[in-house]
PDB file of N, CA and C in Angstrom:
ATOM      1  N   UNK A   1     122.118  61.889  10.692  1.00  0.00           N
ATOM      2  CA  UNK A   1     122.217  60.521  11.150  1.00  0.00           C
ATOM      3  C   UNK A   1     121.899  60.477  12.640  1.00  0.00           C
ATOM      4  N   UNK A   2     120.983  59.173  13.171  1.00  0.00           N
ATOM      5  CA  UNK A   2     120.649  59.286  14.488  1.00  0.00           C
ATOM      6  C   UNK A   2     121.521  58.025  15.311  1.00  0.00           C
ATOM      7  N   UNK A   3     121.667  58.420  16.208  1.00  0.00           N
ATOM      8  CA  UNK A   3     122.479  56.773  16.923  1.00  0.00           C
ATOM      9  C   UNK A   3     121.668  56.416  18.358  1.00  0.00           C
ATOM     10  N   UNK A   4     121.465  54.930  18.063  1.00  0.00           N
ATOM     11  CA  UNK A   4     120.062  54.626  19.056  1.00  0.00           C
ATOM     12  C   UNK A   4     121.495  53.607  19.862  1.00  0.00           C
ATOM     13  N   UNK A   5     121.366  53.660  21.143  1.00  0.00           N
ATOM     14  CA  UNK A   5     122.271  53.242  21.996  1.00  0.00           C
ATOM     15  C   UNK A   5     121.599  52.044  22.767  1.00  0.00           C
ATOM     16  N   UNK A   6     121.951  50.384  22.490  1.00  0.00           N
ATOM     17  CA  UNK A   6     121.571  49.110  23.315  1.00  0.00           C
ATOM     18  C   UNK A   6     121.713  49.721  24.192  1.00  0.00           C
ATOM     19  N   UNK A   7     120.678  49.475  25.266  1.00  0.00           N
ATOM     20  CA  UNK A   7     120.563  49.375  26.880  1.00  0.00           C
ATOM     21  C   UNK A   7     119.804  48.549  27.542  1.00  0.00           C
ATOM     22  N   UNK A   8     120.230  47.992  28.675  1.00  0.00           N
ATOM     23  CA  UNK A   8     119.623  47.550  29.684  1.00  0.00           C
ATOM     24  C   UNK A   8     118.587  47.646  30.449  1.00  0.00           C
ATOM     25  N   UNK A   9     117.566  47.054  30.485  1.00  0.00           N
ATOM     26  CA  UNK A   9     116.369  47.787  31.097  1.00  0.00           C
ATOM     27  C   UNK A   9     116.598  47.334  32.740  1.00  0.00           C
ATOM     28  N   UNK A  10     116.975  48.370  33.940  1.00  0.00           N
ATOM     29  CA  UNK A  10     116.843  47.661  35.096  1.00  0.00           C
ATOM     30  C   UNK A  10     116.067  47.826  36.440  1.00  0.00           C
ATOM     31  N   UNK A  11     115.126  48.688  35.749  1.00  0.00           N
ATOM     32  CA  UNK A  11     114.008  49.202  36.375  1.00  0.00           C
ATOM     33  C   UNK A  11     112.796  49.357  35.354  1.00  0.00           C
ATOM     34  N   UNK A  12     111.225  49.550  35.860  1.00  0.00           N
ATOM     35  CA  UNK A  12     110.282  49.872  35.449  1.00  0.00           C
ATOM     36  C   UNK A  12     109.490  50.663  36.423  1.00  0.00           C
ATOM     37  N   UNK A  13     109.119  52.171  36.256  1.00  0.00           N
ATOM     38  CA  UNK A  13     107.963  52.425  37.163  1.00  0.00           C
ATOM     39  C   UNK A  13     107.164  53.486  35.822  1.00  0.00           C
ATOM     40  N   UNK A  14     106.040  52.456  35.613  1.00  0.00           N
ATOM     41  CA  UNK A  14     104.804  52.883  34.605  1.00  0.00           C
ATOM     42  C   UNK A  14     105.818  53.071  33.454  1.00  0.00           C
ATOM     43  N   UNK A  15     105.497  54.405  32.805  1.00  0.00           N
ATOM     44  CA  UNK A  15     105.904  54.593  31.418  1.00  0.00           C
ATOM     45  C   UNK A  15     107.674  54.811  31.378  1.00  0.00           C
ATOM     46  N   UNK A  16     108.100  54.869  32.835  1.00  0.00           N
ATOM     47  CA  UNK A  16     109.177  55.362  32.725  1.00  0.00           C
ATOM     48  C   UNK A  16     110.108  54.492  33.161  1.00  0.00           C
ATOM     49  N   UNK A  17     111.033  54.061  32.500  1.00  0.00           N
ATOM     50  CA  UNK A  17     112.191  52.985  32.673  1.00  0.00           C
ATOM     51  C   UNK A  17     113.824  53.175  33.070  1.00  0.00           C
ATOM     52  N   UNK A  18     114.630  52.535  33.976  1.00  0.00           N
ATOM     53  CA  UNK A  18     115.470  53.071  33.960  1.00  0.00           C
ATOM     54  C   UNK A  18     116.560  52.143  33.585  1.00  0.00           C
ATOM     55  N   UNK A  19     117.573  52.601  32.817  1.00  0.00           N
ATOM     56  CA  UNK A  19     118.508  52.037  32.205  1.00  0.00           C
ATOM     57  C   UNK A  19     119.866  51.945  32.233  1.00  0.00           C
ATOM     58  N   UNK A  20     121.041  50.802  31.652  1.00  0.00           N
ATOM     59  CA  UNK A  20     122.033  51.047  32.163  1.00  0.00           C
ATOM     60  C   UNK A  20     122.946  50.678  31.250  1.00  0.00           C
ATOM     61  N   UNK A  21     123.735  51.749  31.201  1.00  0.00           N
ATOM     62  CA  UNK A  21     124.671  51.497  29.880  1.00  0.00           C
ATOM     63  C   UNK A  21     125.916  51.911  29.870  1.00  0.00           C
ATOM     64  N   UNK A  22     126.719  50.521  30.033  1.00  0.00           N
ATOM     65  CA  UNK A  22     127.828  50.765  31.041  1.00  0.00           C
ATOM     66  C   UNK A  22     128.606  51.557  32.562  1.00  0.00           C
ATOM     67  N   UNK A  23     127.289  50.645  33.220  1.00  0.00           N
ATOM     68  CA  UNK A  23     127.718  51.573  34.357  1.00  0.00           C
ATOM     69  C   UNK A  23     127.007  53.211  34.825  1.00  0.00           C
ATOM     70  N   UNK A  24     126.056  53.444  33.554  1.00  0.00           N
ATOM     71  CA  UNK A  24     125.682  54.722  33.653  1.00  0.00           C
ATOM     72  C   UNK A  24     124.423  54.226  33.771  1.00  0.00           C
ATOM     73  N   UNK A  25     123.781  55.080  34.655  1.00  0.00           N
ATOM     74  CA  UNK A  25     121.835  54.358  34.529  1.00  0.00           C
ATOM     75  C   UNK A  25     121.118  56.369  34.255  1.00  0.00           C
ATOM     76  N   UNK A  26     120.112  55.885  33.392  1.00  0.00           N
ATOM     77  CA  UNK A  26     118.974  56.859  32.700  1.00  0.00           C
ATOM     78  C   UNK A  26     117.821  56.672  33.093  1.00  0.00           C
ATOM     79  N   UNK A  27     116.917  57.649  33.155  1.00  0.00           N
ATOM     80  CA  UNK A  27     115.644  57.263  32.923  1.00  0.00           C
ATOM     81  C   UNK A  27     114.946  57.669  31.547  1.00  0.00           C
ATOM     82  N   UNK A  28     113.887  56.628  30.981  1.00  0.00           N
ATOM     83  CA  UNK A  28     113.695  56.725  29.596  1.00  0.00           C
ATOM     84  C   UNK A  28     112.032  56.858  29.633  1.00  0.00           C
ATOM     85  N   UNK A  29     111.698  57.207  28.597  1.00  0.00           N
ATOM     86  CA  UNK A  29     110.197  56.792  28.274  1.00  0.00           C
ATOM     87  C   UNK A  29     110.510  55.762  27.032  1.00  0.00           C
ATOM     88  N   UNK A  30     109.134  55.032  27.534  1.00  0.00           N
ATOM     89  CA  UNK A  30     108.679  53.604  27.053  1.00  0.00           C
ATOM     90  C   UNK A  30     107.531  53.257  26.421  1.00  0.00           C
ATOM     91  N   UNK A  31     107.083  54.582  26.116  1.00  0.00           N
ATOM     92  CA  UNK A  31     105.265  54.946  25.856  1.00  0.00           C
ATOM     93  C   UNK A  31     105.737  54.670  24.361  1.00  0.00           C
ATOM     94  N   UNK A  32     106.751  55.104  23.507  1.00  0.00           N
ATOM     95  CA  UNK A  32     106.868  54.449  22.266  1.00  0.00           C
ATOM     96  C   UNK A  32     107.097  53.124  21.487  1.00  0.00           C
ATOM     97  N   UNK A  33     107.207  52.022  22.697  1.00  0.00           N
ATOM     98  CA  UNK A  33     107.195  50.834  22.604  1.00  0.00           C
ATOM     99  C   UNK A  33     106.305  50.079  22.102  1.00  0.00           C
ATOM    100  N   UNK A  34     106.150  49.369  20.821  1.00  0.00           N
ATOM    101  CA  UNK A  34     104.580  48.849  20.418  1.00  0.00           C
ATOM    102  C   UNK A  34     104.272  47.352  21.631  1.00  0.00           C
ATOM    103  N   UNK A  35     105.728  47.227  22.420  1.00  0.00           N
ATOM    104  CA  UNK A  35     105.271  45.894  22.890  1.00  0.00           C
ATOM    105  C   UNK A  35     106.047  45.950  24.192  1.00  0.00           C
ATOM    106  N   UNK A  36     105.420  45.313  25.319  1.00  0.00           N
ATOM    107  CA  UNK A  36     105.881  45.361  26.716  1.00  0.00           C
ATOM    108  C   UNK A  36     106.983  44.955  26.923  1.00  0.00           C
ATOM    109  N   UNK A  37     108.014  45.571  27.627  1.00  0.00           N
ATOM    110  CA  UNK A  37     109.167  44.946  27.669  1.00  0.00           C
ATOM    111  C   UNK A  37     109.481  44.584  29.693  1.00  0.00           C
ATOM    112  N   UNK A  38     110.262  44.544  29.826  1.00  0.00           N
ATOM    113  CA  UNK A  38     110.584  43.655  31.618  1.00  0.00           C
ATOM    114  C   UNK A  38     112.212  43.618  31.682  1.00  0.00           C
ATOM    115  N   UNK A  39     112.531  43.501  32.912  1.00  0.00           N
ATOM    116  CA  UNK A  39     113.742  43.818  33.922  1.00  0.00           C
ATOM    117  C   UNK A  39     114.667  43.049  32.934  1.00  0.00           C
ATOM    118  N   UNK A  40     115.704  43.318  32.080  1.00  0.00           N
ATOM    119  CA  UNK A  40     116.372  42.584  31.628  1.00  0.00           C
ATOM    120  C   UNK A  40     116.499  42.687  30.340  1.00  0.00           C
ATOM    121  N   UNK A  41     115.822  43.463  29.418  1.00  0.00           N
ATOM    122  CA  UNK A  41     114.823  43.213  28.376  1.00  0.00           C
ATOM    123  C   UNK A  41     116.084  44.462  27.853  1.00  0.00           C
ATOM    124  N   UNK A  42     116.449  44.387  26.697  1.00  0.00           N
ATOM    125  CA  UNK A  42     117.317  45.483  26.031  1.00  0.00           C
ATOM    126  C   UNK A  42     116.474  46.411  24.625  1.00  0.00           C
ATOM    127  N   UNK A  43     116.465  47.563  25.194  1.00  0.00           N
ATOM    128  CA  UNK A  43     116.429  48.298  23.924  1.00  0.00           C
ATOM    129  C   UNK A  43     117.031  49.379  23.811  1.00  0.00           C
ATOM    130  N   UNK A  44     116.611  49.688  22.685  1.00  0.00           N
ATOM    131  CA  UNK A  44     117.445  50.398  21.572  1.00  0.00           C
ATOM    132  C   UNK A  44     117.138  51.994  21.992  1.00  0.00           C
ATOM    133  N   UNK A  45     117.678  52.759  22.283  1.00  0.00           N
ATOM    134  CA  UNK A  45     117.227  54.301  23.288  1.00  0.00           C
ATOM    135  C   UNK A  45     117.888  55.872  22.303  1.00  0.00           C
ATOM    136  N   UNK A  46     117.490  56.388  22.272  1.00  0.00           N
ATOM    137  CA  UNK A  46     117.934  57.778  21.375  1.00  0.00           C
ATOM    138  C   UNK A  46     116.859  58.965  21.950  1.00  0.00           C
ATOM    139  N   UNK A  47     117.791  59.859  22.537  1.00  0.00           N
ATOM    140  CA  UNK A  47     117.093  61.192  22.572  1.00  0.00           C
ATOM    141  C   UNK A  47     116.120  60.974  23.781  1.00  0.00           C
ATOM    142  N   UNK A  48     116.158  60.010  24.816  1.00  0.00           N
ATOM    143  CA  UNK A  48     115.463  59.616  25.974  1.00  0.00           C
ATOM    144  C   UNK A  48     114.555  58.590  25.633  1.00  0.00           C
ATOM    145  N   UNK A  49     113.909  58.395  24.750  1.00  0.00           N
ATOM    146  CA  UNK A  49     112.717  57.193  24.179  1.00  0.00           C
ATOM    147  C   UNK A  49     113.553  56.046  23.740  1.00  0.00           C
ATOM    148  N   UNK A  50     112.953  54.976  24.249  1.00  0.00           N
ATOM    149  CA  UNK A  50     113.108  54.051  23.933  1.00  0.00           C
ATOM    150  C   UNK A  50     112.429  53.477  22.492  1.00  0.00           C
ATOM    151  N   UNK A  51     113.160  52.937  21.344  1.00  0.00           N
ATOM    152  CA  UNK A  51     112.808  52.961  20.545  1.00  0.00           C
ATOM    153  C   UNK A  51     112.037  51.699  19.879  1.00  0.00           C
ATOM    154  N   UNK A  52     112.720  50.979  20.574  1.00  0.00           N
ATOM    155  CA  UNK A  52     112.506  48.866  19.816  1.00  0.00           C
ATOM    156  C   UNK A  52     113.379  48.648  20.944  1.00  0.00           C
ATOM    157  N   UNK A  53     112.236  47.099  20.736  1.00  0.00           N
ATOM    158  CA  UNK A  53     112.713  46.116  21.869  1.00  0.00           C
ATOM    159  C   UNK A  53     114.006  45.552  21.283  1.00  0.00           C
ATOM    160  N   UNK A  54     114.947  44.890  21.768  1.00  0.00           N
ATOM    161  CA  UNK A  54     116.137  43.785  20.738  1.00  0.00           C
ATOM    162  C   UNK A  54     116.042  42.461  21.405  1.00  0.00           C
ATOM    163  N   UNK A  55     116.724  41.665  21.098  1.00  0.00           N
ATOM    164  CA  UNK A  55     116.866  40.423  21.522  1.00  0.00           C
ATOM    165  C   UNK A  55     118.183  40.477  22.754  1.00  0.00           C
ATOM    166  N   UNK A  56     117.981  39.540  23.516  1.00  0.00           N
ATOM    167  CA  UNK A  56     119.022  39.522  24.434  1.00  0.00           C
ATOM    168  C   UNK A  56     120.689  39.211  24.102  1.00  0.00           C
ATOM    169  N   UNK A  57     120.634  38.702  22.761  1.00  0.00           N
ATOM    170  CA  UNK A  57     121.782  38.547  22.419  1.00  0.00           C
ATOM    171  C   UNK A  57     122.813  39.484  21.631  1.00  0.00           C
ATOM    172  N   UNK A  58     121.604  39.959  20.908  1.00  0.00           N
ATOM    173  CA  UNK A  58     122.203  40.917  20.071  1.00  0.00           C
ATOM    174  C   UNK A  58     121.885  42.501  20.608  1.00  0.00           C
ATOM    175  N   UNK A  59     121.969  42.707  22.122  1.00  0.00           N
ATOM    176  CA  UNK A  59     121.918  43.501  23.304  1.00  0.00           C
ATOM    177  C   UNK A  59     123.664  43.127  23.680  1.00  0.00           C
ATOM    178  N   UNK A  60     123.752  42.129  24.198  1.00  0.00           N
ATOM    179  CA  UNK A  60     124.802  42.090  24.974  1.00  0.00           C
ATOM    180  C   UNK A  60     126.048  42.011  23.499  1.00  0.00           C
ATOM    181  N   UNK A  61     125.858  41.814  22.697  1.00  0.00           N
ATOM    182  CA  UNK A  61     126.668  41.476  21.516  1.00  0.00           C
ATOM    183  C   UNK A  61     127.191  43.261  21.616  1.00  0.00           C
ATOM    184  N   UNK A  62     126.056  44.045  21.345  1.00  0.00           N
ATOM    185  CA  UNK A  62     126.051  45.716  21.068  1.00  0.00           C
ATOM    186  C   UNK A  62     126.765  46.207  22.099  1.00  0.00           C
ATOM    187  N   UNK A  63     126.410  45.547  23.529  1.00  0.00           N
ATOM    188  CA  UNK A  63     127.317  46.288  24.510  1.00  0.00           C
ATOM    189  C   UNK A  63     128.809  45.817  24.436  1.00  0.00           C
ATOM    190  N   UNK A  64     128.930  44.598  24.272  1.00  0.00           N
ATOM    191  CA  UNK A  64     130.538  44.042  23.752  1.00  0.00           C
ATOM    192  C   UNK A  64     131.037  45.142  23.452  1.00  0.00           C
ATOM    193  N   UNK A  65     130.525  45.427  22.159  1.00  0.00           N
ATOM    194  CA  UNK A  65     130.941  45.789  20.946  1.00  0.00           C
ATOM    195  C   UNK A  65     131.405  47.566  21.463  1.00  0.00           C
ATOM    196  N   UNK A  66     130.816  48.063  22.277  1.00  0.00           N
ATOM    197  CA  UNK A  66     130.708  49.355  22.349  1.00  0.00           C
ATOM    198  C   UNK A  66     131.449  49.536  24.287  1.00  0.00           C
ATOM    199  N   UNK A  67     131.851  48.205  24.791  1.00  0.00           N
ATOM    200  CA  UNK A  67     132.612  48.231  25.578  1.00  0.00           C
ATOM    201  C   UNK A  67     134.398  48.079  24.937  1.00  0.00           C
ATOM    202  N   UNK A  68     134.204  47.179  23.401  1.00  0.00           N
ATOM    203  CA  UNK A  68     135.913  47.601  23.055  1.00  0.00           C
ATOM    204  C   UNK A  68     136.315  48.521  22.681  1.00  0.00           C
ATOM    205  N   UNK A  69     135.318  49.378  21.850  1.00  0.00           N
ATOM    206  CA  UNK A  69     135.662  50.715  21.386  1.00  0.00           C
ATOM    207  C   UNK A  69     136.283  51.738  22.632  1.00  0.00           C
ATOM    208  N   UNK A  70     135.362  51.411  23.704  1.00  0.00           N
ATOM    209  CA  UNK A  70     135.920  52.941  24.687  1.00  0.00           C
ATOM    210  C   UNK A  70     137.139  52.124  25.532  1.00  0.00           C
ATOM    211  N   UNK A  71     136.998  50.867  25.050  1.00  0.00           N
ATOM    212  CA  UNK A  71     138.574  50.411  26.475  1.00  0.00           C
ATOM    213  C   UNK A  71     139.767  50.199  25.352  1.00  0.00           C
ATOM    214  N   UNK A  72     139.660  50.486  23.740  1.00  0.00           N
ATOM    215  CA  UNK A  72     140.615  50.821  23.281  1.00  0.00           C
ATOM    216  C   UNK A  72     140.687  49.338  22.396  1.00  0.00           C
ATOM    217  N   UNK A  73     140.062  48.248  22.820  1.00  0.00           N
ATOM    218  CA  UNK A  73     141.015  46.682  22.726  1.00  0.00           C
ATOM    219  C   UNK A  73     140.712  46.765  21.324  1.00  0.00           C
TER     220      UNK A  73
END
């Protein structure tokens, strides 16, 4: 089983993006993306690649969701 982790996109330089997920920022490749994504833009990340773009809602919904698990609520 693989687990692809919502993130934040809050940087771009060329193929390489940097990301932020809770407080933690990555840098990713983006070369597997079929479609351009921009500052704000959430996807779905596993194993350093970015995998699929998501929607902004169901981005921040995922981070909710994965901010109650680690604060316990």
């Amino acid at each position: 089983m693989c687990l692809a982790i919502p993130s934040k996109v809050v940087e771009i330089k060329g193929a390489v993006a940097t990301i932020d997920v809770h407080g933690v920022r990555r840098d990713i490749n983006i070369t597997l993306l079929p479609e351009e994504i921009g500052i704000g833009d959430y996807v779905l990340v596993h194993a350093g690649f970015a995998l699929q773009k998501i929607d902004r809602e169901a981005g921040d919904d995922a981070i909710k969701l994965i901010n109650e698990v680690l604060e316990g609520d």
